[in-house]
N, C-alpha and C. Protein backbone atom coordinates (compact mmCIF):
# COMPACT_ATOMS: atom_id res chain seq x y z
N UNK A 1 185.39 198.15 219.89
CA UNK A 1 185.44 199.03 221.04
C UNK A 1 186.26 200.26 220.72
N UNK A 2 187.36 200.04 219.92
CA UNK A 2 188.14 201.45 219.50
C UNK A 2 187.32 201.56 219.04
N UNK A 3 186.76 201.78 217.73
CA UNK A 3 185.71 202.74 216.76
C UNK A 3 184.89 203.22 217.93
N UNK A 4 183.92 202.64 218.74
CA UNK A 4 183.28 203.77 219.79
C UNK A 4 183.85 204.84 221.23
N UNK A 5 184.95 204.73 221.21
CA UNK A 5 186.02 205.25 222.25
C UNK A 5 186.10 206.31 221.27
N UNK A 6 186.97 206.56 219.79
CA UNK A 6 187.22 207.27 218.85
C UNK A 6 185.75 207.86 218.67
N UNK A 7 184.99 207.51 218.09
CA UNK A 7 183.86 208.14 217.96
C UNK A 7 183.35 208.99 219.43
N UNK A 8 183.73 208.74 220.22
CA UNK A 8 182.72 209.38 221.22
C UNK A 8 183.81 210.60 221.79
N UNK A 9 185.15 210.60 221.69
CA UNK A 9 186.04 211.23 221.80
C UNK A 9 185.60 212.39 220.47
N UNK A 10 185.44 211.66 219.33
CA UNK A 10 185.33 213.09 218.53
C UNK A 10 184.43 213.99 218.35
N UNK A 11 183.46 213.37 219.04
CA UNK A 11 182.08 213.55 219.37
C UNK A 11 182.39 215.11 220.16
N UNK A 12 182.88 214.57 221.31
CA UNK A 12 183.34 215.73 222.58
C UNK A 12 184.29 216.58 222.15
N UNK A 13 184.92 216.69 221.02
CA UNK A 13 186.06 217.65 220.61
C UNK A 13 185.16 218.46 219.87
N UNK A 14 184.55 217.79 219.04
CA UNK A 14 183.28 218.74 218.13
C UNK A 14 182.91 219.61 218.62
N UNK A 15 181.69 219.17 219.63
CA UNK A 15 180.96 220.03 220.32
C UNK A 15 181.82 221.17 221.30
N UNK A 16 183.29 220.95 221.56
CA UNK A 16 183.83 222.04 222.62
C UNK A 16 184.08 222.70 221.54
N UNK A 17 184.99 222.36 220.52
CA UNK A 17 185.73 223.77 219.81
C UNK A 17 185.05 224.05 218.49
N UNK A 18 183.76 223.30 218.02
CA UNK A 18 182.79 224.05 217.10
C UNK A 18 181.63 224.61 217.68
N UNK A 19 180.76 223.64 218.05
CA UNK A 19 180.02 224.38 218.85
C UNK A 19 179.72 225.19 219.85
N UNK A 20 180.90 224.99 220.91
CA UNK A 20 180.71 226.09 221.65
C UNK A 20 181.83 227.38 221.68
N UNK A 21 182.58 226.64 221.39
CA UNK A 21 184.01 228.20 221.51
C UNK A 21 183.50 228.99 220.22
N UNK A 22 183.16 228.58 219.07
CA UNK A 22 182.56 229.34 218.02
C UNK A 22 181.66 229.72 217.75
N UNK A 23 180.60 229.11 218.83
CA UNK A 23 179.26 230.05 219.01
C UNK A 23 178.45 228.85 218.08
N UNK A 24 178.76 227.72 217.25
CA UNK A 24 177.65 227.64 215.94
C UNK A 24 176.75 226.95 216.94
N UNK A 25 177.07 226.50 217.66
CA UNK A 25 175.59 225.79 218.35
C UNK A 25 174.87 226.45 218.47
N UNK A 26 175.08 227.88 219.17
CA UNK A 26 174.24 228.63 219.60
C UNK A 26 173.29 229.71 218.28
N UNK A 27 173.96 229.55 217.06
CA UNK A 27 173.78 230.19 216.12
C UNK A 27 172.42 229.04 215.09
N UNK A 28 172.96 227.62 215.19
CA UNK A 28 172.54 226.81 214.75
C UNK A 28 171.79 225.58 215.71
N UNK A 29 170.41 226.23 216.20
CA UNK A 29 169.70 225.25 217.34
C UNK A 29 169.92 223.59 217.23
N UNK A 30 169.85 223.42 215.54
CA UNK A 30 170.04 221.59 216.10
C UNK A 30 171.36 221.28 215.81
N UNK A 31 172.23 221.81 215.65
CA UNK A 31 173.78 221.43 216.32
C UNK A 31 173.58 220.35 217.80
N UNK A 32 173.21 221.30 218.25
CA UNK A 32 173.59 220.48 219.44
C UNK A 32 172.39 219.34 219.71
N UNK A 33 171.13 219.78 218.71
CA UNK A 33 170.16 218.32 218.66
C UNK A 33 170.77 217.00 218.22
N UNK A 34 171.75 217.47 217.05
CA UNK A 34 171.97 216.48 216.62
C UNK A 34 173.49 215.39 217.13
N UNK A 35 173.97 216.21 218.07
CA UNK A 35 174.84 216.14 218.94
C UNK A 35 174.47 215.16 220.07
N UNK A 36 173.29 215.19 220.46
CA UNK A 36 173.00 214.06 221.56
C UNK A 36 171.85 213.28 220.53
N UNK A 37 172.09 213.00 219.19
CA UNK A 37 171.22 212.07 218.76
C UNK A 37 172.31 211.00 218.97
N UNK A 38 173.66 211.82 218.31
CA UNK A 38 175.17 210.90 217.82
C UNK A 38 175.62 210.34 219.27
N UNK A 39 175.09 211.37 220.25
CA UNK A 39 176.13 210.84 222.04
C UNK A 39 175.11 209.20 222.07
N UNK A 40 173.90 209.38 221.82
CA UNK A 40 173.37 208.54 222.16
C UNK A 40 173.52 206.90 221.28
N UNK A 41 173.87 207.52 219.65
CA UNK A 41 174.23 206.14 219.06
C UNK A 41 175.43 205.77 219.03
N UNK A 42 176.46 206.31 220.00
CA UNK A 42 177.70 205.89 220.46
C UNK A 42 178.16 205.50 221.34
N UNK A 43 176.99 206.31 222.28
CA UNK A 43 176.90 205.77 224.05
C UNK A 43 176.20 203.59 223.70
N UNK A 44 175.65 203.50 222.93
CA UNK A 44 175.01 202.46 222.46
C UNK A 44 175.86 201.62 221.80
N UNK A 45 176.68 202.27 220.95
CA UNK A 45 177.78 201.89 220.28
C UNK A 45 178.76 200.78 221.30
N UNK A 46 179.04 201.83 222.03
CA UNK A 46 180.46 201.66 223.24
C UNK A 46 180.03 200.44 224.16
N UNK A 47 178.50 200.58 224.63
CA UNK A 47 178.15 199.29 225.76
C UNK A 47 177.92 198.24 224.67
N UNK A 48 177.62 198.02 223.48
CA UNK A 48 177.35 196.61 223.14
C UNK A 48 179.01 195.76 223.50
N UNK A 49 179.71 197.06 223.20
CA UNK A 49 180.90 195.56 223.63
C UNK A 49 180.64 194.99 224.80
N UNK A 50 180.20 195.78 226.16
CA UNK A 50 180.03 194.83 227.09
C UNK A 50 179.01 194.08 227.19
N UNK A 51 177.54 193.73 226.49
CA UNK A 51 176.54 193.35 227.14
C UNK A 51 176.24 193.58 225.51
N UNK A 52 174.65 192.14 224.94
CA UNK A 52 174.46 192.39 224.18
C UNK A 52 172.75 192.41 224.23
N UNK A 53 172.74 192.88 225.72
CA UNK A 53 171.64 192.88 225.76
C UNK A 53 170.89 194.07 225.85
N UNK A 54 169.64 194.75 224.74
CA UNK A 54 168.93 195.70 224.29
C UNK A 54 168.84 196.01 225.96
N UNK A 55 168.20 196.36 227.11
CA UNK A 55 167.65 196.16 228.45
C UNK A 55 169.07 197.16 229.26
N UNK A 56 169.94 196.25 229.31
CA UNK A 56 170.83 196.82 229.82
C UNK A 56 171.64 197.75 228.74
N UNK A 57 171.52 198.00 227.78
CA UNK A 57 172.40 199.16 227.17
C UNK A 57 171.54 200.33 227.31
N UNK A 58 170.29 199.76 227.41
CA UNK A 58 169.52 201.24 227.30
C UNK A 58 169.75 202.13 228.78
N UNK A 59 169.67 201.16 229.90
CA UNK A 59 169.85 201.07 231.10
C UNK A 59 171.00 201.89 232.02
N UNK A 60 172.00 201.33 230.55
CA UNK A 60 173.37 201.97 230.63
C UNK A 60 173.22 203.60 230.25
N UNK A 61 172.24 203.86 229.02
CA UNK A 61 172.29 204.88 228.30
C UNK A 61 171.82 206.02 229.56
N UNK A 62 170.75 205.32 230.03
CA UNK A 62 169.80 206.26 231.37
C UNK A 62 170.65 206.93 232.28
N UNK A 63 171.72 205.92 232.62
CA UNK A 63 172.91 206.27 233.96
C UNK A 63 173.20 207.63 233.11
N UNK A 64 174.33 207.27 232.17
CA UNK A 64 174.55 208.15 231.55
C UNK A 64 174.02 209.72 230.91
N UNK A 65 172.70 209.43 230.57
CA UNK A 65 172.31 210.45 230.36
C UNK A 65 171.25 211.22 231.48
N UNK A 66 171.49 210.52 232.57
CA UNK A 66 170.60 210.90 234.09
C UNK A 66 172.22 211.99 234.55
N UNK A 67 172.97 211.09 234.43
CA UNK A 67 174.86 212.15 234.74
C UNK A 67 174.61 213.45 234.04
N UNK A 68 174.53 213.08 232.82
CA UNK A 68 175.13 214.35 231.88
C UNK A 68 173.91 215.29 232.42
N UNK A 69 172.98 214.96 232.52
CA UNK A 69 171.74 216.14 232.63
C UNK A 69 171.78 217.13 233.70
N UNK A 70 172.61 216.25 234.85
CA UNK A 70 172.63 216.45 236.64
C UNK A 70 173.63 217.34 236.30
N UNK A 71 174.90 217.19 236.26
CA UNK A 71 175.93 217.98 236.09
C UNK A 71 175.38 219.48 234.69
N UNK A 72 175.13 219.66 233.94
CA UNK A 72 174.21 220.59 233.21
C UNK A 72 173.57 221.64 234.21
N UNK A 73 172.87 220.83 235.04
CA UNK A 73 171.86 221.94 236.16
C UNK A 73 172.72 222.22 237.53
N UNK A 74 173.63 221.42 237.81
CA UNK A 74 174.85 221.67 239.02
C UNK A 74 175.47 222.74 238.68
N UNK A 75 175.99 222.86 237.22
CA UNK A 75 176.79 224.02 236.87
C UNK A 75 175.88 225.06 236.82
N UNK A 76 174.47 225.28 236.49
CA UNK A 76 174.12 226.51 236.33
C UNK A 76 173.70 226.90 238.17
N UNK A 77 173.62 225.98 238.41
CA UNK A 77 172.81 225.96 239.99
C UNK A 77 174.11 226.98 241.06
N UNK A 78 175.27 226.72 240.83
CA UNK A 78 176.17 227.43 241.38
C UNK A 78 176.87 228.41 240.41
N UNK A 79 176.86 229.57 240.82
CA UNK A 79 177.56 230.52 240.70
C UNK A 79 178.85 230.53 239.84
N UNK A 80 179.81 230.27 240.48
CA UNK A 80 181.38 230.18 240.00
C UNK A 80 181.11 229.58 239.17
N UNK A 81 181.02 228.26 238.98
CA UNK A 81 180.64 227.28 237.74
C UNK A 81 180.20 228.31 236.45
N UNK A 82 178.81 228.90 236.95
CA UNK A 82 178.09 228.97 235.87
C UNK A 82 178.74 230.29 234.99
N UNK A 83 179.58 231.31 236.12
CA UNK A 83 179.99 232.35 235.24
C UNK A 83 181.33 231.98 234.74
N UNK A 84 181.87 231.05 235.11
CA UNK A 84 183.29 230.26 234.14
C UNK A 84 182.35 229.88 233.09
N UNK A 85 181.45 229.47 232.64
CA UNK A 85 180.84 228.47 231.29
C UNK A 85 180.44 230.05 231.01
N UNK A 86 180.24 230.93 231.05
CA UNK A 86 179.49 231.90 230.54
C UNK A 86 181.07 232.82 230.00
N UNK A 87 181.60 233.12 231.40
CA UNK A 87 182.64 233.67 230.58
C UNK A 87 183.98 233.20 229.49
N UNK A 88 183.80 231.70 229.60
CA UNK A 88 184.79 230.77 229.17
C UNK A 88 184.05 230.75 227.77
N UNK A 89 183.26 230.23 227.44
CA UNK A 89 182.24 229.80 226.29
C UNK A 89 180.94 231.13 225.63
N UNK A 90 181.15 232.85 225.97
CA UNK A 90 180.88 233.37 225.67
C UNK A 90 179.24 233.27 225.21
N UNK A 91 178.60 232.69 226.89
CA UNK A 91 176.94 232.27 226.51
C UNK A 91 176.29 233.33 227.64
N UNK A 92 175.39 233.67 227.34
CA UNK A 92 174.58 234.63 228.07
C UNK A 92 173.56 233.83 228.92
N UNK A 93 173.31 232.58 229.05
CA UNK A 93 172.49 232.05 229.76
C UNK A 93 172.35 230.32 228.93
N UNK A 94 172.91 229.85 230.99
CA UNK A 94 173.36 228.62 230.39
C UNK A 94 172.27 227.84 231.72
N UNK A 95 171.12 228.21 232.02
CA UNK A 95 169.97 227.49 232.98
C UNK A 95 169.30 226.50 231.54
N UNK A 96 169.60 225.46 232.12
CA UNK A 96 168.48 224.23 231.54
C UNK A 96 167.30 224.40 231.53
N UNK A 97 166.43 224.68 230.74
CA UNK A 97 164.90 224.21 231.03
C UNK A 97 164.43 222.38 231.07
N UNK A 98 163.29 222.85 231.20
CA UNK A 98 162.37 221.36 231.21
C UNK A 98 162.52 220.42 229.85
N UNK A 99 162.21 221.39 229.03
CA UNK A 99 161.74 221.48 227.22
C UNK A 99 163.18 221.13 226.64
N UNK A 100 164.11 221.99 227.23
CA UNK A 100 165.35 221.19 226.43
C UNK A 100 166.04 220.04 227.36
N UNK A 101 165.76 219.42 228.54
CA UNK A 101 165.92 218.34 229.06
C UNK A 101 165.22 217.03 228.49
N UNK A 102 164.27 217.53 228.59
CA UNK A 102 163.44 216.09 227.89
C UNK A 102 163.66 216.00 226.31
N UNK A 103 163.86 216.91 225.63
CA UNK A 103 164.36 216.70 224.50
C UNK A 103 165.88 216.14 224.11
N UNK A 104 166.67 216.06 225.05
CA UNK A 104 168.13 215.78 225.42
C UNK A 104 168.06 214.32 225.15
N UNK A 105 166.93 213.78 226.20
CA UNK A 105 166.76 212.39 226.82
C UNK A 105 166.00 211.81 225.17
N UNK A 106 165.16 212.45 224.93
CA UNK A 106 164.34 211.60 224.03
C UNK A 106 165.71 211.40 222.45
N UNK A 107 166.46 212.38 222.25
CA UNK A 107 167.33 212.46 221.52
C UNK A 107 168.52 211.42 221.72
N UNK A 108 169.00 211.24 222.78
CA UNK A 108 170.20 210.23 223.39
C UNK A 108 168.90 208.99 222.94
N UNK A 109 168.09 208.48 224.01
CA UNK A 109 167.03 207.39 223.27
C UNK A 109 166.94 207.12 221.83
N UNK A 110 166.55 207.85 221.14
CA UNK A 110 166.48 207.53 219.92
C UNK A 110 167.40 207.41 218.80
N UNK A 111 168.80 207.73 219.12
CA UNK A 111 170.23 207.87 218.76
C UNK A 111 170.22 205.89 219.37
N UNK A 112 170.25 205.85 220.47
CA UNK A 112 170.53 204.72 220.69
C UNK A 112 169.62 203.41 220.18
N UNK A 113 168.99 203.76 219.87
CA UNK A 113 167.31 202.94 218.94
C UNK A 113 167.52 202.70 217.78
N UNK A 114 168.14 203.46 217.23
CA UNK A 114 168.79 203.72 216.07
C UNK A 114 169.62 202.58 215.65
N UNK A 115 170.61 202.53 216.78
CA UNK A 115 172.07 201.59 216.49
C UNK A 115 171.53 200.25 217.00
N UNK A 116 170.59 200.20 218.13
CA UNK A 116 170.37 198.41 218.18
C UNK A 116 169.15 198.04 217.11
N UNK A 117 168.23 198.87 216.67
CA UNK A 117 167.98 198.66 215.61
C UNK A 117 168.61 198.05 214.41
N UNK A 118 169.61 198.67 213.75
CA UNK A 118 170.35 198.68 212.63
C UNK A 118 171.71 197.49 213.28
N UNK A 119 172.15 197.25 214.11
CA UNK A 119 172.96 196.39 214.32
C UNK A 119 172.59 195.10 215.91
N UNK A 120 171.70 195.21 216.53
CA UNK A 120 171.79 194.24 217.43
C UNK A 120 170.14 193.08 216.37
């Protein structure tokens, strides 16, 4: 359970102060692909301690990545939010599409497919 707490912690330090305060995500498109391949084989990682069942981790993964997606379109959806991430993180346009939502989801999925594959 530490190794996936640690992992998913470094996960989130990555992506704030490489990818986004430095722009490489935005410079380098699958940065951040490969960023929710890893959320997803850690998010997978983290629930086998509780449950070792394939069904419910994935289940778990959905909550999770149904959250992260909602909050994504909340922030661009309001104002204040969206020009703090714009002026904080130096992005010119931070609206979600369709195309990179479902690619989010299929990426977290297959990150997590990955790890009960190779270990459950």
């Amino acid at each position: 359970m530490l190794l996936s707490i640690v992992g998913l912690l470094s996960l989130f330090i990555l992506n704030l102060v490489f990818g986004i305060k430095y722009g490489f995500g935005f410079r380098h498109y699958w940065f951040f692909e490969i960023l929710h391949f890893l959320g997803g084989f850690f998010v997978a990682m983290f629930l086998v301690n509780f449950t070792n069942s394939v069904a419910s981790i994935f289940i778990g993964l959905a909550v999770i990545t149904f959250l992260w997606e909602l909050v994504e379109y909340l922030i661009a959806c309001f104002r204040k939010s969206a020009d703090y991430m714009k002026k904080t993180f130096k992005v010119k346009n931070i609206n979600p599409g369709w195309k990179d939502t479902i690619l989010d989801i299929i990426l977290n999925f297959t990150g997590a497919a990955v790890f009960v594959y190779y270990v459950l």
